[in-house]
C-alpha atoms as a PDB file:
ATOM      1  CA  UNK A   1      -3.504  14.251   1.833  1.00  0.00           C
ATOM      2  CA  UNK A   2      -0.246  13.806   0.770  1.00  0.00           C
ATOM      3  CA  UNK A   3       2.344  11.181   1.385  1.00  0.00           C
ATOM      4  CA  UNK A   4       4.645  13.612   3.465  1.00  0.00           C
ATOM      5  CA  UNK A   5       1.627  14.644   5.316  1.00  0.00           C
ATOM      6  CA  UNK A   6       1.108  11.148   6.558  1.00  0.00           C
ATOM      7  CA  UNK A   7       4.511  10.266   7.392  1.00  0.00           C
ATOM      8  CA  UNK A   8       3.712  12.949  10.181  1.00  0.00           C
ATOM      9  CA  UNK A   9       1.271  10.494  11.567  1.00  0.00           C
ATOM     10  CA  UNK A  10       3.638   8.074  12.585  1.00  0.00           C
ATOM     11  CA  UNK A  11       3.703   5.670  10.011  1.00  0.00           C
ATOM     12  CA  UNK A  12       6.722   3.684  10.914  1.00  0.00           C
ATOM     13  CA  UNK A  13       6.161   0.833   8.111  1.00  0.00           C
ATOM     14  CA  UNK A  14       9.220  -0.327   6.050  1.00  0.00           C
ATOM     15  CA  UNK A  15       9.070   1.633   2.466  1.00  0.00           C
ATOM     16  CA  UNK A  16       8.753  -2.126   0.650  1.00  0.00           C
ATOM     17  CA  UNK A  17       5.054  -2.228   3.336  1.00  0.00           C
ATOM     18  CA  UNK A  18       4.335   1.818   2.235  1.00  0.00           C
ATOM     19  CA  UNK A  19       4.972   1.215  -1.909  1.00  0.00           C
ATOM     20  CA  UNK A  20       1.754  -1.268  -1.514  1.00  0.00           C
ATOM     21  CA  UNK A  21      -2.090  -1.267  -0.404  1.00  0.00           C
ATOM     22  CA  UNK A  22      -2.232  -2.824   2.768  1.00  0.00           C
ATOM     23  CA  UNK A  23      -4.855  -5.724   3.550  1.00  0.00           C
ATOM     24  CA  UNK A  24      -5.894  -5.588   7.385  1.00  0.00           C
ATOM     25  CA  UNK A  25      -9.409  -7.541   7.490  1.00  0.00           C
ATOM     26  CA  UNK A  26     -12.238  -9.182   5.433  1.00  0.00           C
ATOM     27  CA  UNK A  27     -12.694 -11.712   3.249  1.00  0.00           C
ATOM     28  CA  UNK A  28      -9.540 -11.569   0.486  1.00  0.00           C
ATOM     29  CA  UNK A  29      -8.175 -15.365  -1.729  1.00  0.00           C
ATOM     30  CA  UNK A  30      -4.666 -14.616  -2.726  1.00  0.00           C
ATOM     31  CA  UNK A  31      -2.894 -16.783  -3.955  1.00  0.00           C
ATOM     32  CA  UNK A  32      -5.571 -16.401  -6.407  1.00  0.00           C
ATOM     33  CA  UNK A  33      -5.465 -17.719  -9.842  1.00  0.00           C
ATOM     34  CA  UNK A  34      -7.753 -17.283 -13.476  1.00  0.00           C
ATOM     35  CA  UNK A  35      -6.583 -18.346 -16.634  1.00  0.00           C
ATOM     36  CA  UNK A  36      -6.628 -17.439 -20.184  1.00  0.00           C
ATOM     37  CA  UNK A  37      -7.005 -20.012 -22.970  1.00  0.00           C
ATOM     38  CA  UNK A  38      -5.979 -19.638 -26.624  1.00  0.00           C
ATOM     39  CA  UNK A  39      -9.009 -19.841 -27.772  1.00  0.00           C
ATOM     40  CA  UNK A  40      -9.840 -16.817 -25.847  1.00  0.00           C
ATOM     41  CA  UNK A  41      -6.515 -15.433 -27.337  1.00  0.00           C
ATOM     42  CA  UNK A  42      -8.767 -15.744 -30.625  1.00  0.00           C
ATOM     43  CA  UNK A  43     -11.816 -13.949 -29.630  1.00  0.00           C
ATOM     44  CA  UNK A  44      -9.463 -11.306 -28.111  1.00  0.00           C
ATOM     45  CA  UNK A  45      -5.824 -10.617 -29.284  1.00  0.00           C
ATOM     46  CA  UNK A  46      -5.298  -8.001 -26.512  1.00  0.00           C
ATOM     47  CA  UNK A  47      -5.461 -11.000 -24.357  1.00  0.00           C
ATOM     48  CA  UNK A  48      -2.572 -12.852 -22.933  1.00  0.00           C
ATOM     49  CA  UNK A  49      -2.181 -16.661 -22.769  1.00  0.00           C
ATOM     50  CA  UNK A  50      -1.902 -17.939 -19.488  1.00  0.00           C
ATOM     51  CA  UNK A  51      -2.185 -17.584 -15.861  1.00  0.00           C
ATOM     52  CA  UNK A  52      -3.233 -14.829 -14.400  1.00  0.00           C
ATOM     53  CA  UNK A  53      -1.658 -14.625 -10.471  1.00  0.00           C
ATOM     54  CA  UNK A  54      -3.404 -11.596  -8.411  1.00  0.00           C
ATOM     55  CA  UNK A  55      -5.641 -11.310  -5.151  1.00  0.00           C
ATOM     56  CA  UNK A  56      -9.399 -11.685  -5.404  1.00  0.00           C
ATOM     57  CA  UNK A  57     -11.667  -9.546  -2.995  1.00  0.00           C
ATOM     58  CA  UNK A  58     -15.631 -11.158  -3.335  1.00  0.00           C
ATOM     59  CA  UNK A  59     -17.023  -7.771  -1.522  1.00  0.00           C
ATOM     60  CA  UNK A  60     -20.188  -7.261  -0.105  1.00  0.00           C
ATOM     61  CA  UNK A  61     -20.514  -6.994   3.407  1.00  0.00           C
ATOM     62  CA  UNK A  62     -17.361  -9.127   4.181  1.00  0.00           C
ATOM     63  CA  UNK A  63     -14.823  -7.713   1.477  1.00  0.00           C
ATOM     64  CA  UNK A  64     -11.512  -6.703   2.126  1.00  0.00           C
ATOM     65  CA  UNK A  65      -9.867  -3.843   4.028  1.00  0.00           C
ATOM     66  CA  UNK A  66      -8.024  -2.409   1.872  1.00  0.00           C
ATOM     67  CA  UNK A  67      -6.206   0.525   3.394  1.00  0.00           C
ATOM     68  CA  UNK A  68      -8.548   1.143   6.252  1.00  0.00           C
ATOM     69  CA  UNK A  69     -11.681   0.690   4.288  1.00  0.00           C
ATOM     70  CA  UNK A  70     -14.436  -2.159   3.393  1.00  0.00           C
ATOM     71  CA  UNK A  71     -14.143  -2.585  -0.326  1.00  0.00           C
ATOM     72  CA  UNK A  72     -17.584  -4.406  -0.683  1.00  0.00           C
ATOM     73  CA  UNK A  73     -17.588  -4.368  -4.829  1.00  0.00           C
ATOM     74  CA  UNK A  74     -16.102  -7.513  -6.438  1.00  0.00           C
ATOM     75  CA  UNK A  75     -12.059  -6.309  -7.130  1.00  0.00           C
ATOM     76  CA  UNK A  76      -8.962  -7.461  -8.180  1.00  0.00           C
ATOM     77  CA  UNK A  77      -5.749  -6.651  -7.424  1.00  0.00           C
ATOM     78  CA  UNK A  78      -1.733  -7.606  -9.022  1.00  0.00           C
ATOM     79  CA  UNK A  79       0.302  -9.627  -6.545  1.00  0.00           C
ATOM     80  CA  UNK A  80       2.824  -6.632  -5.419  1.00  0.00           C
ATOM     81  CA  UNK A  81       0.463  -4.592  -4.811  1.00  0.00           C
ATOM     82  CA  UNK A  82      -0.849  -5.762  -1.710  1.00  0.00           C
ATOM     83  CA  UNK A  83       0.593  -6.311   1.340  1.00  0.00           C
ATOM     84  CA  UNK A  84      -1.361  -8.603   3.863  1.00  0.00           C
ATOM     85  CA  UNK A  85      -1.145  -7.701   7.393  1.00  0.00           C
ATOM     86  CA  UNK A  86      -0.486 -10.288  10.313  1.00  0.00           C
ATOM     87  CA  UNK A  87      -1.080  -8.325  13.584  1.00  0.00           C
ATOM     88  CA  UNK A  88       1.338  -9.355  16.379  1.00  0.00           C
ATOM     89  CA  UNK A  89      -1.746  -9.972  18.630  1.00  0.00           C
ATOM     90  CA  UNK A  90      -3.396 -12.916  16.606  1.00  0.00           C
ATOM     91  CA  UNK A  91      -1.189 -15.973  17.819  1.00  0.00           C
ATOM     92  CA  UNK A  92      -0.831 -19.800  18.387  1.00  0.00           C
ATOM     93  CA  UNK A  93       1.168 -22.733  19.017  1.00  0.00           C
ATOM     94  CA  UNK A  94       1.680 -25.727  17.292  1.00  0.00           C
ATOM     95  CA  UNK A  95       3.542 -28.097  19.033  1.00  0.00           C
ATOM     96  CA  UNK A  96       6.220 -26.075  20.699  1.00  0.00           C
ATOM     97  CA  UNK A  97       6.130 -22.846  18.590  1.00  0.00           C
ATOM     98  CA  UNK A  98       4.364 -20.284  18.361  1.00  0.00           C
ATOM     99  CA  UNK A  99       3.138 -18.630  15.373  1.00  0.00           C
ATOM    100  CA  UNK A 100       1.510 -14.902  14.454  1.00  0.00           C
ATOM    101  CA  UNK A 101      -2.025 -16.268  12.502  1.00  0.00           C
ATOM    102  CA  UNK A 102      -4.491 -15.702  10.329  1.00  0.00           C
ATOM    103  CA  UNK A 103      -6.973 -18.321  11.073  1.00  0.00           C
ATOM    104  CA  UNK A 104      -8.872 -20.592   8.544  1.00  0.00           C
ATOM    105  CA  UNK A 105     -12.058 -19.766  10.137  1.00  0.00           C
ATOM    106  CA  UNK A 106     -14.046 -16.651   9.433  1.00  0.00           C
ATOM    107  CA  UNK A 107     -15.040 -16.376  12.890  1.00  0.00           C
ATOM    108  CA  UNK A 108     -11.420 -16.552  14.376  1.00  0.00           C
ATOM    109  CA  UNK A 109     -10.212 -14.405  11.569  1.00  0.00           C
ATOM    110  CA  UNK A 110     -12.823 -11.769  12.493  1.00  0.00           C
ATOM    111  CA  UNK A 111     -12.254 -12.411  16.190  1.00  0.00           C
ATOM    112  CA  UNK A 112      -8.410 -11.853  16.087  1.00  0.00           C
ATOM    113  CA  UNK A 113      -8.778  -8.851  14.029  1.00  0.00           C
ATOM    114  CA  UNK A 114      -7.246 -10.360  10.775  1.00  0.00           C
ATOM    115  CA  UNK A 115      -7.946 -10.785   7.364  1.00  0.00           C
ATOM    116  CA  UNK A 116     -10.077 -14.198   6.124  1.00  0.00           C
ATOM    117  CA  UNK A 117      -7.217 -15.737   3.574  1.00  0.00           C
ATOM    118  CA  UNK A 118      -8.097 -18.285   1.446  1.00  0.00           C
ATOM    119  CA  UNK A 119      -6.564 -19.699  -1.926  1.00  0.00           C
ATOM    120  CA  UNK A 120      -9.066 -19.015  -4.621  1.00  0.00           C
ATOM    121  CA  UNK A 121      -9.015 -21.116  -8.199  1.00  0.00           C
ATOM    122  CA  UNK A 122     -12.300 -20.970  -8.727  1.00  0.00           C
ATOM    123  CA  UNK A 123     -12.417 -19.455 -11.788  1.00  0.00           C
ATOM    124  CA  UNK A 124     -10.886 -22.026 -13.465  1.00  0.00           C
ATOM    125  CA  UNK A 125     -13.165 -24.652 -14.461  1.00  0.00           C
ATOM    126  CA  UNK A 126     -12.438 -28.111 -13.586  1.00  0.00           C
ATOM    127  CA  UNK A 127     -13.359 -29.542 -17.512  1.00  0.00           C
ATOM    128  CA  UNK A 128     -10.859 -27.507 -18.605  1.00  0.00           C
ATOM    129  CA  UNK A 129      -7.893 -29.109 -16.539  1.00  0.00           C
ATOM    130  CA  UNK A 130      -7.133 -32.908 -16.677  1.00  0.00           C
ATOM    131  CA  UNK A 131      -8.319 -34.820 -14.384  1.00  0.00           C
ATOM    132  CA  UNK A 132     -10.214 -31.686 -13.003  1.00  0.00           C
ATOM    133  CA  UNK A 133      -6.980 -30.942 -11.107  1.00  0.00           C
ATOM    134  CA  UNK A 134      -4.460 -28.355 -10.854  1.00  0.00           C
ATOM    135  CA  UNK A 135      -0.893 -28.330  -8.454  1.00  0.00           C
ATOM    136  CA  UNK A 136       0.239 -25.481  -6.368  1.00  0.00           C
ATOM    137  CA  UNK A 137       4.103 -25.260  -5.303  1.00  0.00           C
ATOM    138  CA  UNK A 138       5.833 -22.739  -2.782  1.00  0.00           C
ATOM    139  CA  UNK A 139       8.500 -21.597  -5.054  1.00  0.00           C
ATOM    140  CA  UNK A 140      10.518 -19.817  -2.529  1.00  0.00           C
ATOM    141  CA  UNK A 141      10.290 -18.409   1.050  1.00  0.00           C
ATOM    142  CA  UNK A 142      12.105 -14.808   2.142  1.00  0.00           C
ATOM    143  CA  UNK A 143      11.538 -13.473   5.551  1.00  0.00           C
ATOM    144  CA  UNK A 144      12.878 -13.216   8.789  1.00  0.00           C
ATOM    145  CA  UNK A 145      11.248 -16.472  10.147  1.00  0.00           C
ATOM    146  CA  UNK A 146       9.419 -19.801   8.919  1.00  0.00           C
ATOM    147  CA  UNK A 147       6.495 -20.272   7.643  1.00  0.00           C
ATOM    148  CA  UNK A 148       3.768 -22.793   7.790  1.00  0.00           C
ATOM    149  CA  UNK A 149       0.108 -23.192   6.203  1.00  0.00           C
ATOM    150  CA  UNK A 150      -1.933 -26.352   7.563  1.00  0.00           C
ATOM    151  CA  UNK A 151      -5.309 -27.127   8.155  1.00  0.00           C
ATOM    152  CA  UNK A 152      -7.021 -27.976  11.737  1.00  0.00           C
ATOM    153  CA  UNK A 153      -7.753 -32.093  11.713  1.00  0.00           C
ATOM    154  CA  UNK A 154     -10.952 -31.660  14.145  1.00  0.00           C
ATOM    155  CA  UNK A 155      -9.681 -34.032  16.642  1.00  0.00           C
ATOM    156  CA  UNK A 156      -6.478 -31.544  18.143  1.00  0.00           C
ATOM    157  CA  UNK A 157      -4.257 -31.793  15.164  1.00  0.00           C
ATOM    158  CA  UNK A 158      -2.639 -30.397  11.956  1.00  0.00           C
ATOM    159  CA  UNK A 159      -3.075 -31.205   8.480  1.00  0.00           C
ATOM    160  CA  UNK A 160       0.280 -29.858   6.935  1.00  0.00           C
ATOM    161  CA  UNK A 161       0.494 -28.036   3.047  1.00  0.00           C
ATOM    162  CA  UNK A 162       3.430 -25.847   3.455  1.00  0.00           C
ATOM    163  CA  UNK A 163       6.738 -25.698   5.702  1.00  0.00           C
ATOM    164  CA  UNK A 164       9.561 -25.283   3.247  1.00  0.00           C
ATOM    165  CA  UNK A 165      10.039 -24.021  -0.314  1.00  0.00           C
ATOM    166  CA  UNK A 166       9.536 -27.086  -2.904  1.00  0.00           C
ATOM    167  CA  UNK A 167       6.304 -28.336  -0.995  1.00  0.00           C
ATOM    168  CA  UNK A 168       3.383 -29.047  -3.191  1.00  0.00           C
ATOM    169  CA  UNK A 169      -0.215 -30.286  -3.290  1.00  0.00           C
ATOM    170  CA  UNK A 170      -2.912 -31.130  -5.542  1.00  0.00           C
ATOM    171  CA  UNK A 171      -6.407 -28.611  -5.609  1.00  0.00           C
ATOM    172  CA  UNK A 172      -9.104 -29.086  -7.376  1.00  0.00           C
ATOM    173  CA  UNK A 173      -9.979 -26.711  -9.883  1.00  0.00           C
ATOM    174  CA  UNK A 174     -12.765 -24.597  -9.155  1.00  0.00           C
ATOM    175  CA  UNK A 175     -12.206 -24.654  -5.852  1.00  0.00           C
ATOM    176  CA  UNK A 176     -12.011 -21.823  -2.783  1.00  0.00           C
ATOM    177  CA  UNK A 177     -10.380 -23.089   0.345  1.00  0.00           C
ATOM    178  CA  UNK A 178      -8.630 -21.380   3.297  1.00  0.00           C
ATOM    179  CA  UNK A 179      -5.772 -22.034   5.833  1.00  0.00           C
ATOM    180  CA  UNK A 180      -4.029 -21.236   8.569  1.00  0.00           C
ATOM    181  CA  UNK A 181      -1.269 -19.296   8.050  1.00  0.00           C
ATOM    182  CA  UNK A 182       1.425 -18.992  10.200  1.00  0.00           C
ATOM    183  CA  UNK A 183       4.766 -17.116  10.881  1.00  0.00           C
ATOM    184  CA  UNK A 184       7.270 -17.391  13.364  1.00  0.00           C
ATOM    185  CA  UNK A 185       8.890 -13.861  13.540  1.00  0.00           C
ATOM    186  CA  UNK A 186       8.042 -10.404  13.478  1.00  0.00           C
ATOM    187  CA  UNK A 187       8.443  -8.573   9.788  1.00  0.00           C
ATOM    188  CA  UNK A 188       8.083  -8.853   6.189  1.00  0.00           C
ATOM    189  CA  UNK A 189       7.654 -12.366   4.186  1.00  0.00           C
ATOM    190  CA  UNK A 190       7.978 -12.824   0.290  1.00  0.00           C
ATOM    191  CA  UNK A 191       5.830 -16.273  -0.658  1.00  0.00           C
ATOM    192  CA  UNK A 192       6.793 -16.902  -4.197  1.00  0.00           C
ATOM    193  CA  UNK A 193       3.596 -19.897  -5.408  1.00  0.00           C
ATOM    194  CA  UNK A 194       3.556 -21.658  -9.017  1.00  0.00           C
ATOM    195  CA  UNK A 195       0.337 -23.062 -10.029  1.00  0.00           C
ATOM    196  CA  UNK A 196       0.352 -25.706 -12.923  1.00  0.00           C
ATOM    197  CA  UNK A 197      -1.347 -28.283 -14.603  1.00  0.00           C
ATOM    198  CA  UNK A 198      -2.449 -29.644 -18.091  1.00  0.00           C
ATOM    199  CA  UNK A 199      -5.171 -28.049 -20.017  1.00  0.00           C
ATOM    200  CA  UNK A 200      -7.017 -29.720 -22.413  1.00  0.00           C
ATOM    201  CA  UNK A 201      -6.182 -27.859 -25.372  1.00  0.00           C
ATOM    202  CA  UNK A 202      -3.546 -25.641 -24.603  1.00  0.00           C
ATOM    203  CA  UNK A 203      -1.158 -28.692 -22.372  1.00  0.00           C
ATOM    204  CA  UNK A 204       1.103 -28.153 -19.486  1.00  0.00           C
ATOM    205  CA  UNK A 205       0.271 -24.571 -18.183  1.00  0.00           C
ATOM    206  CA  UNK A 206       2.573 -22.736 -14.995  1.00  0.00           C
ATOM    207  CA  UNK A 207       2.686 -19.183 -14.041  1.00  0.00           C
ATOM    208  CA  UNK A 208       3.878 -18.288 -10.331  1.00  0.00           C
ATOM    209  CA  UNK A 209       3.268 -15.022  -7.975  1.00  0.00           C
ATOM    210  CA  UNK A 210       4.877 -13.095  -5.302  1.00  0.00           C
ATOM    211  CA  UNK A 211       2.815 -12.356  -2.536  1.00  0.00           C
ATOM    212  CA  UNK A 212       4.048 -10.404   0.748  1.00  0.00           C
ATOM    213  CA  UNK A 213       3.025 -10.849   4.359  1.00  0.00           C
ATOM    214  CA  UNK A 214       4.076  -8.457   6.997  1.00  0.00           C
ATOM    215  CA  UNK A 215       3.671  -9.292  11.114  1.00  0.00           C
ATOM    216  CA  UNK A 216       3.397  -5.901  12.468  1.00  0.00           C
ATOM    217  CA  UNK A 217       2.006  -3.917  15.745  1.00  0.00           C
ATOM    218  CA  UNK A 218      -2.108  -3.723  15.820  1.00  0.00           C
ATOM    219  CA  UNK A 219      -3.123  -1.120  13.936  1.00  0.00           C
ATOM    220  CA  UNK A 220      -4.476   1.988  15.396  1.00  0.00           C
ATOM    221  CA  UNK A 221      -7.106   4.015  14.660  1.00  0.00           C
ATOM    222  CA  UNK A 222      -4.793   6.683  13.391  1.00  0.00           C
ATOM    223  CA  UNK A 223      -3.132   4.038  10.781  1.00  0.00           C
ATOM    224  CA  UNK A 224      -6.455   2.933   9.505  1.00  0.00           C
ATOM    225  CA  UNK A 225      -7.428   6.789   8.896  1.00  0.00           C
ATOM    226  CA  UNK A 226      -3.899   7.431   7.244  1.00  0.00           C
ATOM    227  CA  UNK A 227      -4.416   3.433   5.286  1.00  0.00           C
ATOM    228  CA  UNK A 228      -8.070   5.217   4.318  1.00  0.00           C
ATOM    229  CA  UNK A 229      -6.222   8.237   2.755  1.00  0.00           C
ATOM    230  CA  UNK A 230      -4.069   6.031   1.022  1.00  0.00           C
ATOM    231  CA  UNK A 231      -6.486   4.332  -0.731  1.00  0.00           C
ATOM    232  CA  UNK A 232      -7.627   7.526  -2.452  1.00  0.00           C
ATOM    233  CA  UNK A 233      -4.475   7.025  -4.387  1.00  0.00           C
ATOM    234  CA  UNK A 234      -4.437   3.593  -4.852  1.00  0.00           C
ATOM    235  CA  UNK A 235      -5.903   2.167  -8.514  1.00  0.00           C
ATOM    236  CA  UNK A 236      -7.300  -1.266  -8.361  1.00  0.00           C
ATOM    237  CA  UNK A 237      -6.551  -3.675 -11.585  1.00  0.00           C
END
């Protein structure tokens, strides 16, 4: 099918939401991070040094939707290519506002129709990083309203991560751990995150990604078979 052909469904996304895959359920860590060392430079010269920023899908029987359909083998995917869905319907309030969610529990996620989002480092292992640790910083926040990632306390509150661009926190590497994530208006987000830290051999490391959110109508049945088409033209990393 082509794109034209699908425009006639009445697929009413912005173009930036179109030009990308679009994540509407399962398990999916992005920010996701893996690294390179120079020592596997070595072994492989069509390597690059570094970080590698990009989404991780575990699949199985609680992968990603990707474009309307259950990618159960283990995938990768670049950054912009990916657009993670919010649906308008999963909400909450902290405090006095209210916020479109995806929920740091697998059993709200699936519950409110949303993907399961975690951040995933766990491919870097901790003796490679001193003091097993590695930092993660919002770079830089575009959208038309805030944003906010915390944790639920277990007695009624909010651990907070992120509210504003320059916030920071410590992970430690190897690690998988998920959020809630939370927006206050209706629309397309840009979260620009730097991970760094100091390798053992190779020093201080950084390498950031841009990763785009978008709060937008549930999807119907008819935009899950058009997001299914899509994917026939998608190619993963």
């Amino acid at each position: 099918m082509k794109l034209k052909s699908l425009l006639t469904l009445g697929l009413i996304l912005p173009i930036s939401a179109q030009a990308a895959s679009l994540l509407t359920g399962g398990h999916m860590d992005g920010p996701a991070f893996g690294y390179v060392s120079n020592a596997d430079v070595v072994a492989n010269p069509l390597l690059n040094q570094g970080f590698e920023p990009h989404l991780h899908n575990e699949g199985g029987a609680d992968g990603a939707i990707i474009d309307g359909v259950r990618e159960t083998v283990p995938s990768e995917y670049e950054p912009g290519d990916v657009t993670i869905v919010v649906p308008e319907l999963s909400v909450t309030t902290l405090g006095s506002v209210s916020y479109y969610l995806l929920p740091e529990t697998e059993q709200y996620a699936s519950e409110n129709g949303t993907p399961f989002l975690g951040i995933g480092i766990e491919e870097l292992a901790p003796g490679d990083w001193v003091g097993g640790t590695v930092s993660l910083k919002l770079l830089s926040i575009s959208g038309p309203g805030d944003f906010l990632l915390w944790q639920d306390d277990g007695f009624g509150g909010a651990n907070m991560f992120f509210d504003s661009a320059g916030d920071s926190f410590t992970l430690a590497a190897g690690s998988h751990t998920h959020y809630n994530w939370g927006f206050t208006e209706k629309g397309i987000y840009e979260l620009e995150f730097e991970i760094s830290g100091n390798h053992v051999d190779d020093d201080f490391q950084s390498a950031s990604g841009l990763y785009t959110f978008q709060v937008i109508p549930e999807p119907t049945t008819t935009l899950l078979g058009a997001f299914g088409a899509l994917a026939l033209l998608r190619r993963r990393r």
